[in-house]
PDB file of N, CA and C in Angstrom:
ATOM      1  N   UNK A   1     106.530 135.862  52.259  1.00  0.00           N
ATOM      2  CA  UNK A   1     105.635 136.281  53.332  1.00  0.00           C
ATOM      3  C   UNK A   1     104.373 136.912  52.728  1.00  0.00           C
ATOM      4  N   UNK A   2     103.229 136.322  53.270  1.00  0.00           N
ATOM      5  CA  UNK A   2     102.205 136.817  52.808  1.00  0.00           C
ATOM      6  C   UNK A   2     101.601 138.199  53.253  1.00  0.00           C
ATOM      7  N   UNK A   3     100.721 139.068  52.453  1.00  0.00           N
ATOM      8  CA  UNK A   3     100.801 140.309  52.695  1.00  0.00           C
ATOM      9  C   UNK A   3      99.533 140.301  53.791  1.00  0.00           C
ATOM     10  N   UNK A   4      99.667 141.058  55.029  1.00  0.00           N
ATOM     11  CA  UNK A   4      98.513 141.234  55.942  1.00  0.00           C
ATOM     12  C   UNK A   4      96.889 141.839  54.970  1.00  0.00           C
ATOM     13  N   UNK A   5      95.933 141.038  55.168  1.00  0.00           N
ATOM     14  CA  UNK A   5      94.606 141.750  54.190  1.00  0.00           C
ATOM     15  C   UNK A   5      93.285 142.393  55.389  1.00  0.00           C
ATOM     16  N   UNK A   6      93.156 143.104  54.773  1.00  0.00           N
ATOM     17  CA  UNK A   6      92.230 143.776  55.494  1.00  0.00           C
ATOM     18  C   UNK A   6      90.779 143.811  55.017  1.00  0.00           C
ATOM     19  N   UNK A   7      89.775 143.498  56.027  1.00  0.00           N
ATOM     20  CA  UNK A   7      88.756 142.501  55.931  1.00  0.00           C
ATOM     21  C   UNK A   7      87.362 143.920  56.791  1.00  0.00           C
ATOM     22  N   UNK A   8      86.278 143.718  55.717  1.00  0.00           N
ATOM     23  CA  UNK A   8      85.211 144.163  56.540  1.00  0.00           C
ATOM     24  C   UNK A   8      84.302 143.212  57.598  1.00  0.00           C
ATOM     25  N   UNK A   9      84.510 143.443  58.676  1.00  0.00           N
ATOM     26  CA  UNK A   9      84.245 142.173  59.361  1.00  0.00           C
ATOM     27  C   UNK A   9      82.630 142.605  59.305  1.00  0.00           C
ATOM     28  N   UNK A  10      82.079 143.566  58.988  1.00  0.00           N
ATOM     29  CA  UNK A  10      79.901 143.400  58.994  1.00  0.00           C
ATOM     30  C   UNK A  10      80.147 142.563  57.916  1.00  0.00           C
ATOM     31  N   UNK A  11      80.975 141.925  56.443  1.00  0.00           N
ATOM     32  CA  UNK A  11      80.567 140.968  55.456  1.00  0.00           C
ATOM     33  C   UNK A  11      80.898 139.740  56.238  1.00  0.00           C
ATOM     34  N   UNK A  12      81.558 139.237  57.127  1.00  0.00           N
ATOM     35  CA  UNK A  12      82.450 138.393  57.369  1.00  0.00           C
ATOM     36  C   UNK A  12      80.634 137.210  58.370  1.00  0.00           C
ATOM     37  N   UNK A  13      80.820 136.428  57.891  1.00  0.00           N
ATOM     38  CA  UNK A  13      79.770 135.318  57.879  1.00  0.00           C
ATOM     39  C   UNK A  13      80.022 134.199  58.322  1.00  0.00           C
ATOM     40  N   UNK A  14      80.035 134.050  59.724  1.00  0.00           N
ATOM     41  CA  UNK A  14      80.208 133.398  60.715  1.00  0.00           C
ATOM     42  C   UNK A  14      79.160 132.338  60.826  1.00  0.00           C
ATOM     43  N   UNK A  15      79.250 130.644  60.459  1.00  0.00           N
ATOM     44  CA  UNK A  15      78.418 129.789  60.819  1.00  0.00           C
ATOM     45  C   UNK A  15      78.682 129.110  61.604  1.00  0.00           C
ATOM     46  N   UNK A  16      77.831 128.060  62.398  1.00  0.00           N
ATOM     47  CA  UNK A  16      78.079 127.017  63.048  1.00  0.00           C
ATOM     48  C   UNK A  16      77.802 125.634  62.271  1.00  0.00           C
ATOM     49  N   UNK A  17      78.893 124.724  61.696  1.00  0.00           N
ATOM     50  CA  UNK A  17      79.352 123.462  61.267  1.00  0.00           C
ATOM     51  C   UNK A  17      79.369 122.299  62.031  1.00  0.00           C
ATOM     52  N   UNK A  18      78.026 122.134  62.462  1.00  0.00           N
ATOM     53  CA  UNK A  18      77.881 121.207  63.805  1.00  0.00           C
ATOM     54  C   UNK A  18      78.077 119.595  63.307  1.00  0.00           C
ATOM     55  N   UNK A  19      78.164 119.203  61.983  1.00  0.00           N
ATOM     56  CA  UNK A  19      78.975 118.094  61.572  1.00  0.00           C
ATOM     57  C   UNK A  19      80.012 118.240  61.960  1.00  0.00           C
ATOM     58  N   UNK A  20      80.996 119.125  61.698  1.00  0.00           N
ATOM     59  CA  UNK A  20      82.625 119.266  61.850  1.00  0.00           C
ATOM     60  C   UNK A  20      82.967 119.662  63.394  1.00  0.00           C
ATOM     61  N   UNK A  21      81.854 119.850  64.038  1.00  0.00           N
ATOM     62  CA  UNK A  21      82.060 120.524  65.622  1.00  0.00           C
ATOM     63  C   UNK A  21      83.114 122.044  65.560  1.00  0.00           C
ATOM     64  N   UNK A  22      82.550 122.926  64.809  1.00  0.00           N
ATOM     65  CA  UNK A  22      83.388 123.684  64.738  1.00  0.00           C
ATOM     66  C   UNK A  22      82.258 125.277  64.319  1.00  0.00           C
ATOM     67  N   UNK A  23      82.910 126.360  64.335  1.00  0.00           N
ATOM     68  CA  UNK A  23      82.299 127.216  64.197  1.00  0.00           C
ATOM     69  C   UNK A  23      83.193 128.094  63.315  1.00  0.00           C
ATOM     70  N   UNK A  24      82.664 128.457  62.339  1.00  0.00           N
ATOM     71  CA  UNK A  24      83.679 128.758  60.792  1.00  0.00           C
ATOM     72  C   UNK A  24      83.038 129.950  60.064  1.00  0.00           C
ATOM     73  N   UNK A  25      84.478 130.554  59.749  1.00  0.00           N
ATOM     74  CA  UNK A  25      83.871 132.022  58.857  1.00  0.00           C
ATOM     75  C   UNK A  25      84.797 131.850  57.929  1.00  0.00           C
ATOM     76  N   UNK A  26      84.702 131.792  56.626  1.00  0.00           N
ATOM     77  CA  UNK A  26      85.397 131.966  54.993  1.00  0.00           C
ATOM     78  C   UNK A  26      85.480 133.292  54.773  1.00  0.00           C
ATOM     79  N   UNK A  27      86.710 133.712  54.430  1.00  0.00           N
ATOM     80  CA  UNK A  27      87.237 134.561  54.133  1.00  0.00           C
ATOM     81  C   UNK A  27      88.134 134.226  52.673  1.00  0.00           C
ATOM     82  N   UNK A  28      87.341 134.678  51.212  1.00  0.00           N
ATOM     83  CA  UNK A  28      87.948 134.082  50.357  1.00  0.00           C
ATOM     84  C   UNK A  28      88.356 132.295  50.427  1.00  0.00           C
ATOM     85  N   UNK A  29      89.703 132.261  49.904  1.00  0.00           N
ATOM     86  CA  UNK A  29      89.906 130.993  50.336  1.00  0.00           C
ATOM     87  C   UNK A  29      90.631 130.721  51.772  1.00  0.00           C
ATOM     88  N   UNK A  30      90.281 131.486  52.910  1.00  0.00           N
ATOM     89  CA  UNK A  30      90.461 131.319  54.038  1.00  0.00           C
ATOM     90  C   UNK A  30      90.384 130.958  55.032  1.00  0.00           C
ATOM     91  N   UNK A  31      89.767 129.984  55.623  1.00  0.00           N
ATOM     92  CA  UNK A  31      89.331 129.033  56.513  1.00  0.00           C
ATOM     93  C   UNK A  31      89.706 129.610  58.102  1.00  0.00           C
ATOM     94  N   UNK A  32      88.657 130.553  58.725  1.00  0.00           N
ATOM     95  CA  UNK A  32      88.762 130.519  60.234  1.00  0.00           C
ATOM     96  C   UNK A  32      87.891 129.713  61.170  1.00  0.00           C
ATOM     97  N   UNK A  33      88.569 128.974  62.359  1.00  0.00           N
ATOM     98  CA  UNK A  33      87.439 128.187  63.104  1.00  0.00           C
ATOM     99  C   UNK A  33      87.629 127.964  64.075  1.00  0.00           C
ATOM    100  N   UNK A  34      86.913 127.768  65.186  1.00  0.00           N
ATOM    101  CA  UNK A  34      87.020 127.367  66.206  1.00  0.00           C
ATOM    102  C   UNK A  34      86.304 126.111  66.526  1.00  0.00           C
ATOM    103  N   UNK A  35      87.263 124.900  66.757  1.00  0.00           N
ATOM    104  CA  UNK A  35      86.718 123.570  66.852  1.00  0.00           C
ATOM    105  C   UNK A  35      86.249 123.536  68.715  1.00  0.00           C
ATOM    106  N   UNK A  36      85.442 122.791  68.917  1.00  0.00           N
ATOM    107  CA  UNK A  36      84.278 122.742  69.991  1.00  0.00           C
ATOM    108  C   UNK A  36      84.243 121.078  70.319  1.00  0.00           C
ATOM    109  N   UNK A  37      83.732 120.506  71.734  1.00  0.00           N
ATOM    110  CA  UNK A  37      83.327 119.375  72.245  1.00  0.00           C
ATOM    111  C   UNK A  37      82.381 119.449  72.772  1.00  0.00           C
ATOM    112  N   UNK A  38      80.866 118.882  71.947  1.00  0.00           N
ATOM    113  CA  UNK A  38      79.794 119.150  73.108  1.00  0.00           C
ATOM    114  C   UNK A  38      79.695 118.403  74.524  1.00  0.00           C
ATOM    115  N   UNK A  39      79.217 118.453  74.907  1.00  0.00           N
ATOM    116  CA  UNK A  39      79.803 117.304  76.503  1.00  0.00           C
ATOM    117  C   UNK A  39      78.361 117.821  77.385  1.00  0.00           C
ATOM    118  N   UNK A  40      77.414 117.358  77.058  1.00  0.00           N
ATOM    119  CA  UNK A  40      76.115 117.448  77.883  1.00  0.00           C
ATOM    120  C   UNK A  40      75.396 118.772  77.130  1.00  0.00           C
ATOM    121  N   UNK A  41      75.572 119.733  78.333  1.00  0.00           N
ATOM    122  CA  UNK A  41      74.779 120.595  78.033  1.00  0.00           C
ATOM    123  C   UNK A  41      76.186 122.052  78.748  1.00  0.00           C
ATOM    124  N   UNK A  42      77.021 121.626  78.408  1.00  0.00           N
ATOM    125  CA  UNK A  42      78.413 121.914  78.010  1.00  0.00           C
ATOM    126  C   UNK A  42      79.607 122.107  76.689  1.00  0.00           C
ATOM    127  N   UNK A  43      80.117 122.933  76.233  1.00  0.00           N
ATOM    128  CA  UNK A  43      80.690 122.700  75.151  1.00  0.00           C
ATOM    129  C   UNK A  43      81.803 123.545  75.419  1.00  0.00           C
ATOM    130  N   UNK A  44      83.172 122.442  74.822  1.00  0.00           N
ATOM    131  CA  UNK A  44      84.413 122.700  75.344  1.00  0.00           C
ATOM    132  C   UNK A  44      85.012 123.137  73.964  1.00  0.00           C
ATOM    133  N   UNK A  45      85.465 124.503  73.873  1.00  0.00           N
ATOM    134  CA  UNK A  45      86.469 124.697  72.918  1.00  0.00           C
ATOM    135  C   UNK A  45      87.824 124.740  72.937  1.00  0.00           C
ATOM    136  N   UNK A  46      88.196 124.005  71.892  1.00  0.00           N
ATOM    137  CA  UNK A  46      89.156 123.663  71.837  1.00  0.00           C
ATOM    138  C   UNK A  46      90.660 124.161  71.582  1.00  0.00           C
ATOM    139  N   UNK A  47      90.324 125.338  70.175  1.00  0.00           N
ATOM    140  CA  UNK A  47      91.297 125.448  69.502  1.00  0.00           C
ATOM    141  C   UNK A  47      90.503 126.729  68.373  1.00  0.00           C
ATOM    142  N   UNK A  48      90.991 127.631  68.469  1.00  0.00           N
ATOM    143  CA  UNK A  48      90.966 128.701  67.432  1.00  0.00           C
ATOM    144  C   UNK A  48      91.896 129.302  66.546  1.00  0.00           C
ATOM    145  N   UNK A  49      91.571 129.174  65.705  1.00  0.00           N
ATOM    146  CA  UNK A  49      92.307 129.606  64.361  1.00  0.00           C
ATOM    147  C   UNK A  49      92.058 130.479  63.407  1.00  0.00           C
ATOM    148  N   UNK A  50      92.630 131.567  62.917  1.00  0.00           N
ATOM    149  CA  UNK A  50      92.611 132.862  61.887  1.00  0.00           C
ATOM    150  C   UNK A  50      94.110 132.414  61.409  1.00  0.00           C
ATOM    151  N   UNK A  51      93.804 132.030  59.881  1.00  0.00           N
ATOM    152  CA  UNK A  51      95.207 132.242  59.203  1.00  0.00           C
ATOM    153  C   UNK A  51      95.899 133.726  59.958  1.00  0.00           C
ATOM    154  N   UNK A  52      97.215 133.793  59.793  1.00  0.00           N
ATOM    155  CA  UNK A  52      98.026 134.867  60.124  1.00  0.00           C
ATOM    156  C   UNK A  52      97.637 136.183  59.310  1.00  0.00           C
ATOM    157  N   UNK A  53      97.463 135.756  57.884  1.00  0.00           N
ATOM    158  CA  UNK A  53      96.991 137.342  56.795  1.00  0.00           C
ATOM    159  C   UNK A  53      95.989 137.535  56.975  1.00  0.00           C
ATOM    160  N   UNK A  54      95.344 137.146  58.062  1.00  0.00           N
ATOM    161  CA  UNK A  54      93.826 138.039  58.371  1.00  0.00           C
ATOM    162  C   UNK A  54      93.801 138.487  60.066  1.00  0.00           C
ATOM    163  N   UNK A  55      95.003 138.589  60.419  1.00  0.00           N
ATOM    164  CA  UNK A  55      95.102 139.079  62.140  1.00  0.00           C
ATOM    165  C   UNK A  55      95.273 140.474  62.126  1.00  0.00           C
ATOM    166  N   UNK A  56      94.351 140.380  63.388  1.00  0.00           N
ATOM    167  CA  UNK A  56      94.215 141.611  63.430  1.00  0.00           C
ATOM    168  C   UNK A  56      93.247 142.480  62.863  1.00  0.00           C
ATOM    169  N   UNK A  57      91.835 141.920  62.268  1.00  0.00           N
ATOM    170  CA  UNK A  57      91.097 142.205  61.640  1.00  0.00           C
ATOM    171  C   UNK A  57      89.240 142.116  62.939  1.00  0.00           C
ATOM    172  N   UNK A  58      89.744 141.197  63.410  1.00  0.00           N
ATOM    173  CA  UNK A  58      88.871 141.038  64.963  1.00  0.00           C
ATOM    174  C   UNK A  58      87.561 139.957  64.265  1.00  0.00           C
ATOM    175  N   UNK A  59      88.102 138.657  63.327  1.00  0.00           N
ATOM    176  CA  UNK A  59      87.404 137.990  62.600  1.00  0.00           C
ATOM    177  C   UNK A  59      88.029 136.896  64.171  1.00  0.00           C
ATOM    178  N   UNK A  60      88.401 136.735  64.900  1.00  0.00           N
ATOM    179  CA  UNK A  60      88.541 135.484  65.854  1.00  0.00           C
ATOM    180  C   UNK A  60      87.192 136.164  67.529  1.00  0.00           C
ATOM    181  N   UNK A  61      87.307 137.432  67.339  1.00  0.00           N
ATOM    182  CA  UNK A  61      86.507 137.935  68.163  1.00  0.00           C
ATOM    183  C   UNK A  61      85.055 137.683  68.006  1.00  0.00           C
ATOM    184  N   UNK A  62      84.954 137.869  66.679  1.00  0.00           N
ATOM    185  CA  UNK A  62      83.633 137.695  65.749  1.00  0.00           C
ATOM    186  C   UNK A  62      83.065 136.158  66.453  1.00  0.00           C
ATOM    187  N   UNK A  63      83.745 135.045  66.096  1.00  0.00           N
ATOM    188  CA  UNK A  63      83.915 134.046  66.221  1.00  0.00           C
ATOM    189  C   UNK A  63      83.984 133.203  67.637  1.00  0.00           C
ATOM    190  N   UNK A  64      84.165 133.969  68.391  1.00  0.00           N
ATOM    191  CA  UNK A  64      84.016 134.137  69.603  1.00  0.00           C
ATOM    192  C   UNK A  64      82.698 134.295  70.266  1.00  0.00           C
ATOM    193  N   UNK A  65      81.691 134.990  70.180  1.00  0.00           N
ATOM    194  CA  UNK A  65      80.716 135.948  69.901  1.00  0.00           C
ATOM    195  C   UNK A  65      79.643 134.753  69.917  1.00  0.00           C
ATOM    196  N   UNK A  66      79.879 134.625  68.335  1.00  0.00           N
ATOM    197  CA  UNK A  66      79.022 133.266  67.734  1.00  0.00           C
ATOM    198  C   UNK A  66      79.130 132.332  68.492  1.00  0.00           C
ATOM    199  N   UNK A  67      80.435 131.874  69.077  1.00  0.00           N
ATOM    200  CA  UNK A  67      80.535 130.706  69.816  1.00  0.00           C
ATOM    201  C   UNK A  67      79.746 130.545  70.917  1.00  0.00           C
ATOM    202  N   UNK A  68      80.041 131.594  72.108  1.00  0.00           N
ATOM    203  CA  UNK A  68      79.334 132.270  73.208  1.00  0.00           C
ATOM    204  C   UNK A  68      77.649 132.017  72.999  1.00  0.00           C
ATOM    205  N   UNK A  69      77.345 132.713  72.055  1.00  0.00           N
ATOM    206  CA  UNK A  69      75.884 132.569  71.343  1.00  0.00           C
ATOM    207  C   UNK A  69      75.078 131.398  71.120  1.00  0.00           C
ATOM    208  N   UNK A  70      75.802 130.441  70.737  1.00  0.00           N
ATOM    209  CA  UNK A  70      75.373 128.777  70.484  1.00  0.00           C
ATOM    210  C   UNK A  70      75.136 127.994  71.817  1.00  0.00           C
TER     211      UNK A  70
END
């Protein structure tokens, strides 16, 4: 079991990956994202993801945020 890590989320660097339709923050070798469907002038998300050893850190909220924002 991996150990829970604790994360400064002001470093935590939230982009939008509009090749991949997704909106992504790296955390080490950590991969968080939330994949997206644009659909007009509409965009449907799909699916959000924070590995488990970074919950609870408020890096999916972050991500959220950004999403909202776009």
């Amino acid at each position: 079991m991996e150990r829970m890590m604790k994360v400064d989320l002001e470093n935590v660097q939230v982009y939008v990956n509009s090749e991949a339709n997704r909106i992504e923050g790296r955390i080490e070798d950590y991969l968080c994202l939330i994949d997206f469907i644009p659909a007009g002038r509409v965009i449907v998300f799909t699916h959000t993801e924070v590995p488990p050893v970074l919950g609870g850190n408020g890096i999916a909220g972050k991500m959220v945020r950004a999403a909202l924002a776009y």
